[in-house]
C-alpha atoms as a PDB file:
ATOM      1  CA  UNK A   1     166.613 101.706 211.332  1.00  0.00           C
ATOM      2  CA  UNK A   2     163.513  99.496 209.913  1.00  0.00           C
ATOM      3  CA  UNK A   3     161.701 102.661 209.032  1.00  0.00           C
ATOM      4  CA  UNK A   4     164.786 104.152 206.803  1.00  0.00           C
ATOM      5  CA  UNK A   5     164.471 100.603 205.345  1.00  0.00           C
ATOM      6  CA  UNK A   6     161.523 100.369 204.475  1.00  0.00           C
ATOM      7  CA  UNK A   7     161.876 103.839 203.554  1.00  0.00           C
ATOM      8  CA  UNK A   8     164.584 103.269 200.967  1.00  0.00           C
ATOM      9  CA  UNK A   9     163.074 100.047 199.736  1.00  0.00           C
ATOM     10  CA  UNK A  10     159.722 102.192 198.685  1.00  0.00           C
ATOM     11  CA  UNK A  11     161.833 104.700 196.551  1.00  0.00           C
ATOM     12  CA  UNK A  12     163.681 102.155 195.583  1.00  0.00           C
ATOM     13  CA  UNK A  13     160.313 100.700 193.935  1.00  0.00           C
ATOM     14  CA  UNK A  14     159.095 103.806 193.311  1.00  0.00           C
ATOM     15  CA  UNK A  15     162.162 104.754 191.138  1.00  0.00           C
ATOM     16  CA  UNK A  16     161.909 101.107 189.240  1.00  0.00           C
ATOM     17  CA  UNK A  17     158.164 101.354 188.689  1.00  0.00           C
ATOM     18  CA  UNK A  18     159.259 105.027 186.564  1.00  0.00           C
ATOM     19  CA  UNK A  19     161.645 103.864 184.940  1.00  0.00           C
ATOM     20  CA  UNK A  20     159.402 100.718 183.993  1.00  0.00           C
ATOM     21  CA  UNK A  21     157.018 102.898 183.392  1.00  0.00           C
ATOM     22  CA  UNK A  22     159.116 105.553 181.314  1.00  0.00           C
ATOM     23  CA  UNK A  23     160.491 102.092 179.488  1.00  0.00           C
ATOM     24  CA  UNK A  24     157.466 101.219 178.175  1.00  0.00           C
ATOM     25  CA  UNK A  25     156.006 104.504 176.962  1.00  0.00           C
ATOM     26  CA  UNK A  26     159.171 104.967 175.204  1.00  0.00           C
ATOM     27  CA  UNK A  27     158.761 101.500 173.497  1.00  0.00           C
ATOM     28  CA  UNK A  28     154.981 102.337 172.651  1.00  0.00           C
ATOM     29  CA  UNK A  29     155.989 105.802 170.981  1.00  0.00           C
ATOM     30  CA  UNK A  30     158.412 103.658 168.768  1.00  0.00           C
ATOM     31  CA  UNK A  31     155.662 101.384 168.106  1.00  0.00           C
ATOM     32  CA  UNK A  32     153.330 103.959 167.218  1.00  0.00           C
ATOM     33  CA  UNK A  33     155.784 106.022 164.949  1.00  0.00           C
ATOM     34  CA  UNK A  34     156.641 103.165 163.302  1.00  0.00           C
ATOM     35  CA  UNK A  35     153.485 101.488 162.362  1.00  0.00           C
ATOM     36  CA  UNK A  36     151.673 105.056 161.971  1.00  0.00           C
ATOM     37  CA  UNK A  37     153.931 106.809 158.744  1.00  0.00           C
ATOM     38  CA  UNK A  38     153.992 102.796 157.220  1.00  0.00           C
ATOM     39  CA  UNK A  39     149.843 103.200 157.214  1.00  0.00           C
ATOM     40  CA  UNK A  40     150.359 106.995 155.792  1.00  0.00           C
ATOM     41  CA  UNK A  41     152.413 105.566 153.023  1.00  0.00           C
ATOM     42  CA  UNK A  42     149.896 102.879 152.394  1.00  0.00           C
ATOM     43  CA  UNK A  43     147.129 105.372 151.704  1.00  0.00           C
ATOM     44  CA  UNK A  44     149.638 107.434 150.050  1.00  0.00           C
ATOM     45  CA  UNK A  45     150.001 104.770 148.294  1.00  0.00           C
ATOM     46  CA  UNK A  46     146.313 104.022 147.818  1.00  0.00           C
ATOM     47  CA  UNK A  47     145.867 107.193 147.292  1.00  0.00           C
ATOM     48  CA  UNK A  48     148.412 107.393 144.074  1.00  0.00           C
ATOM     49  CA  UNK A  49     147.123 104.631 142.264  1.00  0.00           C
ATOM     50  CA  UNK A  50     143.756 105.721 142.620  1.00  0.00           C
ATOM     51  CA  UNK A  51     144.505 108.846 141.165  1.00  0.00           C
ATOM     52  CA  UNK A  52     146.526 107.008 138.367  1.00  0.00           C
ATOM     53  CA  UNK A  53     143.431 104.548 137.638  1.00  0.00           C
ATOM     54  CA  UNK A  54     141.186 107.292 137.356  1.00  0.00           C
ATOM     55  CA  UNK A  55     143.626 109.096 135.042  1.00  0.00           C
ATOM     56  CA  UNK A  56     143.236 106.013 133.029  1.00  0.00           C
ATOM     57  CA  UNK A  57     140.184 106.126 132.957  1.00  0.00           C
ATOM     58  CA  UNK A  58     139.688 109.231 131.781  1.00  0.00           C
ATOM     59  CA  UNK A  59     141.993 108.562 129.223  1.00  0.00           C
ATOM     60  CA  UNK A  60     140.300 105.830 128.018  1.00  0.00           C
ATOM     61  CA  UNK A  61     137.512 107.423 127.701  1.00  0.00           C
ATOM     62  CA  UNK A  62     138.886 110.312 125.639  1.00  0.00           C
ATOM     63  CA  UNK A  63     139.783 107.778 122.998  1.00  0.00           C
ATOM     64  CA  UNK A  64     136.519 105.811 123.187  1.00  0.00           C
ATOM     65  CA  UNK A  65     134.433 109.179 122.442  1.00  0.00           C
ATOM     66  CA  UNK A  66     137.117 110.351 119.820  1.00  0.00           C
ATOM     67  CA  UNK A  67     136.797 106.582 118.117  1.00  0.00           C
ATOM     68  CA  UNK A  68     132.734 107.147 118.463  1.00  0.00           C
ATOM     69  CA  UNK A  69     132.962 110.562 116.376  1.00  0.00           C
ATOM     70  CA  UNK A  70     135.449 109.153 114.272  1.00  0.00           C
ATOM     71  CA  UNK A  71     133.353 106.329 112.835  1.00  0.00           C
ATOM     72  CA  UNK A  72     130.294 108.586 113.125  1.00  0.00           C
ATOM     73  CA  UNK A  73     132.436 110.384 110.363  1.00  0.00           C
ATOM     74  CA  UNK A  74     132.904 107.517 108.533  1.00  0.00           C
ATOM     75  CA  UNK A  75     129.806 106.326 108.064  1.00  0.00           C
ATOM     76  CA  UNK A  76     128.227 110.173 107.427  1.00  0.00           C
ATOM     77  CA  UNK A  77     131.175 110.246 104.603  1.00  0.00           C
ATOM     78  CA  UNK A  78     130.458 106.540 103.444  1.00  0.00           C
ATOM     79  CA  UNK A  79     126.260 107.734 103.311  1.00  0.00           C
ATOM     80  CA  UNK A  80     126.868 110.722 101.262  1.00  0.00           C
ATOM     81  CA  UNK A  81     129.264 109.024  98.878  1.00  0.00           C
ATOM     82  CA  UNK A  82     126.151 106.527  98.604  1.00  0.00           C
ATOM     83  CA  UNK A  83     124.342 108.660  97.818  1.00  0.00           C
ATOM     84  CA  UNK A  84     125.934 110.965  95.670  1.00  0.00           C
ATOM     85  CA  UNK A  85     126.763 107.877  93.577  1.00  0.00           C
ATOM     86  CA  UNK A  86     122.827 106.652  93.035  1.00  0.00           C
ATOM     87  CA  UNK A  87     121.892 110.482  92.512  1.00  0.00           C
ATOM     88  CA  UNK A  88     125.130 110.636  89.566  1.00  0.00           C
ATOM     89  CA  UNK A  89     123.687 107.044  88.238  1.00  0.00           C
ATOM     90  CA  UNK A  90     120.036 107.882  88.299  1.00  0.00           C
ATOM     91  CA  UNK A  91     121.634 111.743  86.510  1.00  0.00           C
ATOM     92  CA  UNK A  92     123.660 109.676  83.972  1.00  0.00           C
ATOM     93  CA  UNK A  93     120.468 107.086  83.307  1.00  0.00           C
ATOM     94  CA  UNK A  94     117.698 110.231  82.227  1.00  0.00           C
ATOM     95  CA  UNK A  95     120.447 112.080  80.845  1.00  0.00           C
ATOM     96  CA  UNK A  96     120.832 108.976  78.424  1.00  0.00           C
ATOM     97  CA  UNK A  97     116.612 108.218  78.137  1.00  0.00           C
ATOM     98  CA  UNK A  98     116.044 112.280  77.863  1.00  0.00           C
ATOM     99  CA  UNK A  99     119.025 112.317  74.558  1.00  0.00           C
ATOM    100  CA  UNK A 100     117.087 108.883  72.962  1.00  0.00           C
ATOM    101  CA  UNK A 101     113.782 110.634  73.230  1.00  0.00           C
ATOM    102  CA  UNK A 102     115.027 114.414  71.647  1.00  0.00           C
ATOM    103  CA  UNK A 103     116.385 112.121  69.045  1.00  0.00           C
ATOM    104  CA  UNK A 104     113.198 110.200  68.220  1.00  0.00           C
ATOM    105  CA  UNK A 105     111.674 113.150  68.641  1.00  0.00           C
ATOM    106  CA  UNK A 106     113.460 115.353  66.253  1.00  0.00           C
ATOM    107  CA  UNK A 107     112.973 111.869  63.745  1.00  0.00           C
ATOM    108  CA  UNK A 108     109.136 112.197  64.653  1.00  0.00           C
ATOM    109  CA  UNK A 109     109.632 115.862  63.363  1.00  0.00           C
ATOM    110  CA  UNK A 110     111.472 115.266  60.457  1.00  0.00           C
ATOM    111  CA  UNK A 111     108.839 112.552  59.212  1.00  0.00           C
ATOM    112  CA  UNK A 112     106.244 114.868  60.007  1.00  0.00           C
ATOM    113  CA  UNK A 113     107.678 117.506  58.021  1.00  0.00           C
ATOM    114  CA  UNK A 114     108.325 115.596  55.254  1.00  0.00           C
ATOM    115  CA  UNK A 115     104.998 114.165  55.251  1.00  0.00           C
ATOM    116  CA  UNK A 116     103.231 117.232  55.025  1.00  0.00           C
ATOM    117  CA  UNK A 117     105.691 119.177  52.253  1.00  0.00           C
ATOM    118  CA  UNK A 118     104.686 115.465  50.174  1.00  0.00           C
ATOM    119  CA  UNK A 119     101.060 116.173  50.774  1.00  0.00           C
ATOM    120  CA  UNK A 120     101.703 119.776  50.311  1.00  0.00           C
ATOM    121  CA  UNK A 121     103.823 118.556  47.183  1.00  0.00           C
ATOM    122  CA  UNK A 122     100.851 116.071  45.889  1.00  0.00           C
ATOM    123  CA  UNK A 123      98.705 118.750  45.891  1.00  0.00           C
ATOM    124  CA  UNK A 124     100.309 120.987  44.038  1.00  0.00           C
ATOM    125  CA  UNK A 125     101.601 118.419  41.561  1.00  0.00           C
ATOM    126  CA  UNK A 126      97.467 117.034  41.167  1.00  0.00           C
ATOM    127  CA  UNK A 127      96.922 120.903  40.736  1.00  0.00           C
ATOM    128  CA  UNK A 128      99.795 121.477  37.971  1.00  0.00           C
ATOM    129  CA  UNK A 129      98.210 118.237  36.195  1.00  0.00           C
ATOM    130  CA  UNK A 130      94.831 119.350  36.501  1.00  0.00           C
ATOM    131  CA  UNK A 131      95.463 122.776  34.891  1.00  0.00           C
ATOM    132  CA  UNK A 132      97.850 121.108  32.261  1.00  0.00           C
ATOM    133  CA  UNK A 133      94.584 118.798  31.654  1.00  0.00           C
ATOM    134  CA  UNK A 134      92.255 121.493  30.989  1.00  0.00           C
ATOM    135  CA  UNK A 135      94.608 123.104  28.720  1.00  0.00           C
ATOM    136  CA  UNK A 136      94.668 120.492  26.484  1.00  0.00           C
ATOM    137  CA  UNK A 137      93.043 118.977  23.397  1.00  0.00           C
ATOM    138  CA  UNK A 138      91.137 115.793  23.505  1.00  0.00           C
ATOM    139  CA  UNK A 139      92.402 112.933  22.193  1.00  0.00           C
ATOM    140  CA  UNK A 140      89.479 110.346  21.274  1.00  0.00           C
ATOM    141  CA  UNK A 141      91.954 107.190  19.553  1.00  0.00           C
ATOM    142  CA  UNK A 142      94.595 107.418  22.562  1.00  0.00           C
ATOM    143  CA  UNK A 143      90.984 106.962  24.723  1.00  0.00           C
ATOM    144  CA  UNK A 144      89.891 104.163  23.097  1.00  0.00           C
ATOM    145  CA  UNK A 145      93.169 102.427  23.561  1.00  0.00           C
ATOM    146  CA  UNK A 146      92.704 103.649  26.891  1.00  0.00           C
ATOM    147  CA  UNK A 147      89.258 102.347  27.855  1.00  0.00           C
ATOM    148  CA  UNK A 148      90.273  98.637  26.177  1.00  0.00           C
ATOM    149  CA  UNK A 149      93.642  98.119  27.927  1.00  0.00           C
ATOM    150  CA  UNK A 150      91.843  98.958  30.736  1.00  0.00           C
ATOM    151  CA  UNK A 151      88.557  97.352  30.491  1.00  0.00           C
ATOM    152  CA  UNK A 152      90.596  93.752  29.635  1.00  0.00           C
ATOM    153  CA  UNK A 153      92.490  94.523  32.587  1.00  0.00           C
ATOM    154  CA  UNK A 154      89.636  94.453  35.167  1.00  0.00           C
ATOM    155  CA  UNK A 155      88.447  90.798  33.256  1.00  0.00           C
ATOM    156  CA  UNK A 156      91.797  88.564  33.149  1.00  0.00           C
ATOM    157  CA  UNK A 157      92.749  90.024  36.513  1.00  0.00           C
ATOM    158  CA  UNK A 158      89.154  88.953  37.914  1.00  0.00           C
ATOM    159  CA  UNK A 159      88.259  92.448  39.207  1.00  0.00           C
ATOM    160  CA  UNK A 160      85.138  92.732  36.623  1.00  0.00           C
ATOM    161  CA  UNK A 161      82.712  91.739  39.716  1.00  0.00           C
ATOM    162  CA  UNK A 162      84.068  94.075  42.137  1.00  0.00           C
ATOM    163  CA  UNK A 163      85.007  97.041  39.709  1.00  0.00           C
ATOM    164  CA  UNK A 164      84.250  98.742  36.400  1.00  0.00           C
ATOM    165  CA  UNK A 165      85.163 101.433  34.881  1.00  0.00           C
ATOM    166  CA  UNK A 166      83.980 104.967  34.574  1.00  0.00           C
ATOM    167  CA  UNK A 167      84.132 108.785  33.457  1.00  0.00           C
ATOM    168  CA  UNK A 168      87.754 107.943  31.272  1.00  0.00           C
ATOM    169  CA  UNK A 169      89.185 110.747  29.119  1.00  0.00           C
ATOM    170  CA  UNK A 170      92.340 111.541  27.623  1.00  0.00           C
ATOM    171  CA  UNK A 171      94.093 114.632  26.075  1.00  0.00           C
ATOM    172  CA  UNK A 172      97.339 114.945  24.032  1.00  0.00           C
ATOM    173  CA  UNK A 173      99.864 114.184  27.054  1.00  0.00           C
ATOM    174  CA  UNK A 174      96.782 113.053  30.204  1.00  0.00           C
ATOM    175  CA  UNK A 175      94.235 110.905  30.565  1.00  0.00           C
ATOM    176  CA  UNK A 176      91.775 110.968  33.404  1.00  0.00           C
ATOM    177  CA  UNK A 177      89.670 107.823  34.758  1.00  0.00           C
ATOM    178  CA  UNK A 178      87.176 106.378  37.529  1.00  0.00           C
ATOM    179  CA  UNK A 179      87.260 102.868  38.264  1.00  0.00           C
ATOM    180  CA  UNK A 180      83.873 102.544  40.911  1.00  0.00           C
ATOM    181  CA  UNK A 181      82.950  99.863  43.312  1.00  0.00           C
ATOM    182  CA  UNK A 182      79.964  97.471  42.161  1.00  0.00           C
ATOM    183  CA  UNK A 183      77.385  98.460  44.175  1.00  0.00           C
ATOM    184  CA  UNK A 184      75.600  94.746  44.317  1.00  0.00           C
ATOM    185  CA  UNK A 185      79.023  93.534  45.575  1.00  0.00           C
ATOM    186  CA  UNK A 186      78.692  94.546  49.790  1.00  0.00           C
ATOM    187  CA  UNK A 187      82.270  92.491  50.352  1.00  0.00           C
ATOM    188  CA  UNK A 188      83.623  94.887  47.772  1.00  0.00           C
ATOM    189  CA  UNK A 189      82.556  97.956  49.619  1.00  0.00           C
ATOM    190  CA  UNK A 190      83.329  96.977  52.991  1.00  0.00           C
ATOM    191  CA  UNK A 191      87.082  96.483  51.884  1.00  0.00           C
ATOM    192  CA  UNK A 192      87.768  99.925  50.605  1.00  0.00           C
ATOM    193  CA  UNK A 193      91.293 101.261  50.653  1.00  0.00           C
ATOM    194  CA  UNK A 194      92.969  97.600  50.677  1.00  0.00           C
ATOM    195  CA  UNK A 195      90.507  96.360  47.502  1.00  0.00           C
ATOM    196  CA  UNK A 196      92.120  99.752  45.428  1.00  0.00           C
ATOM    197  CA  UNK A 197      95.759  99.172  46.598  1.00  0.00           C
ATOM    198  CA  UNK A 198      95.640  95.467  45.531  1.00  0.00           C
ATOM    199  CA  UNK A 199      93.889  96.963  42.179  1.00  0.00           C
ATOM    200  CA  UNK A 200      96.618  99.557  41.743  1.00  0.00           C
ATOM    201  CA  UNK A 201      99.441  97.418  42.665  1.00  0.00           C
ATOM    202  CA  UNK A 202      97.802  95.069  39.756  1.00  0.00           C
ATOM    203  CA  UNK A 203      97.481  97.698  37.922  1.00  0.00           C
ATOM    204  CA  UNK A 204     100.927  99.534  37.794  1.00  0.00           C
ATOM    205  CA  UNK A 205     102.543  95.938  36.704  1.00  0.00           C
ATOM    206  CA  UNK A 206     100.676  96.116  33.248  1.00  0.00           C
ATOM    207  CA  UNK A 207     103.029  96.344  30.538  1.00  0.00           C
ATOM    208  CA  UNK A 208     101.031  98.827  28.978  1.00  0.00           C
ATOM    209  CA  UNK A 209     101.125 101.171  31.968  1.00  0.00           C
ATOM    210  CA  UNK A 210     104.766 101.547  31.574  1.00  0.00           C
ATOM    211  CA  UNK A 211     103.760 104.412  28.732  1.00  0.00           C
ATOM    212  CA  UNK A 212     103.076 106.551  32.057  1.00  0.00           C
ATOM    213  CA  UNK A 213     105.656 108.899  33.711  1.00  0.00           C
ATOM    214  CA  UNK A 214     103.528 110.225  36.049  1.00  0.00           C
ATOM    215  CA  UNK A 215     101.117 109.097  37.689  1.00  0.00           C
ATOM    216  CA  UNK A 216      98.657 110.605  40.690  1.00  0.00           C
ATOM    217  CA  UNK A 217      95.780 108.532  42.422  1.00  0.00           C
ATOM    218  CA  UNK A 218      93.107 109.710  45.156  1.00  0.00           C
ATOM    219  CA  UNK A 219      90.614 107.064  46.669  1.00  0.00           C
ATOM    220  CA  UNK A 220      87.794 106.422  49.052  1.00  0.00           C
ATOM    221  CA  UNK A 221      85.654 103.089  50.170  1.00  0.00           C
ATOM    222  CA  UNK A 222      83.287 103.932  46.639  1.00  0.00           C
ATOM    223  CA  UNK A 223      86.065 104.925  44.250  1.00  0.00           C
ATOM    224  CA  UNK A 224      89.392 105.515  42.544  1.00  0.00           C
ATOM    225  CA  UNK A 225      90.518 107.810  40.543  1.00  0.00           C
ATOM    226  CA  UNK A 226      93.712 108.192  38.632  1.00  0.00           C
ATOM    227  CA  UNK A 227      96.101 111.071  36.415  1.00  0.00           C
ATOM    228  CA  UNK A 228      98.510 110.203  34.425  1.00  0.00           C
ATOM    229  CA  UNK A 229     100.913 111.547  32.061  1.00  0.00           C
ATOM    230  CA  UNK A 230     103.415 110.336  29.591  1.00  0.00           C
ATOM    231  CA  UNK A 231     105.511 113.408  30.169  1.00  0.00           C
ATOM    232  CA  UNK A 232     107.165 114.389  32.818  1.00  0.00           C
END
């Protein structure tokens, strides 16, 4: 009777200690399914807004590198219209300096020409009075008139020292004189051309030199020497 008991008390404990046993298993499965998918979803979690950062970030950096090319464009596009501008300035300034200089330079031409056809003209003209002059007559009283209008001329306009007058002759229409240097007076020579075109200008403000229509002159540091004509 003890024995069955203790017998029965033992699987009596036995049975409690499974079932305490079975109790708490049960209770630490809960715990563990419960806490376990809650950390899952956490780094689910984690795990999405990681992903969504670095799809941010890669976003951002899209537009940074499109903003990058984008003003490396505009400044490229600001440089060239820069430069284009200076080059269309600096076009526009030699267009204007190269259309002054064909313009003095066609008025350089133009001067030149005319120049020449006067020389050219002067020369033919001294050559037309030359030939008219040998074809003439002499004319001895129109020389002596000659020879005094211009010998007074050379004393009351105080040229006598630095000039007289030589190799005069006149025909019908021409007469042909030589007014030399003095050859005592050095100041004379060394003035040349300017001591004959102060003479001349002197000279052609005579009242008696009015007579002449035309008139030709060639000169050099010793000597002048005039044609003139009162024909045309």
């Amino acid at each position: 009777m003890s024995n069955k008991s203790n017998s029965l008390s033992m699987l009596l404990s036995f049975i409690a200690g499974v079932g305490l046993a079975s109790s708490y298993f049960l209770f630490f499965n809960k715990i563990s399914n419960d806490a376990y998918p809650q950390s899952e979803n956490t780094r689910q979690n984690v795990t999405i807004k990681v992903s969504s950062n670095n799809k941010l970030s890669s976003h951002d950096v899209s537009n940074d590198s499109n903003l990058n090319s984008a003003l490396i464009t505009a400044n490229q596009n600001a440089t060239r219209q820069f430069v284009e501008q200076e080059y269309t300035q600096q076009i526009s300034t030699l267009t204007d300096e190269l259309a002054v200089k064909t313009k003095e330079l066609k008025r350089a031409e133009q001067q030149l020409k005319s120049t020449q056809l006067a020389q050219l003209d002067d020369v033919d003209f001294s050559k037309q009075l030359d030939e008219k002059f040998d074809n003439e007559s002499e004319n001895t009283q129109w020389s002596y008139e000659i020879e005094t209008a211009l010998t007074d001329f050379l004393i009351t306009s105080n040229l006598s020292n630095s000039a007289q007058l030589s190799d005069l002759e006149c025909k019908q229409t021409l007469c042909k004189f030589v007014i030399v240097a003095e050859q005592s007076n050095e100041q004379s020579n060394e003035q040349g051309h300017a001591q004959w075109r102060e003479l001349n200008d002197k000279l052609t403000a005579m009242p008696w030199w009015q007579q002449f229509k035309l008139t030709t002159s060639s000169s050099n540091d010793e000597k002048i020497e005039f044609v003139v004509s009162i024909k045309e």
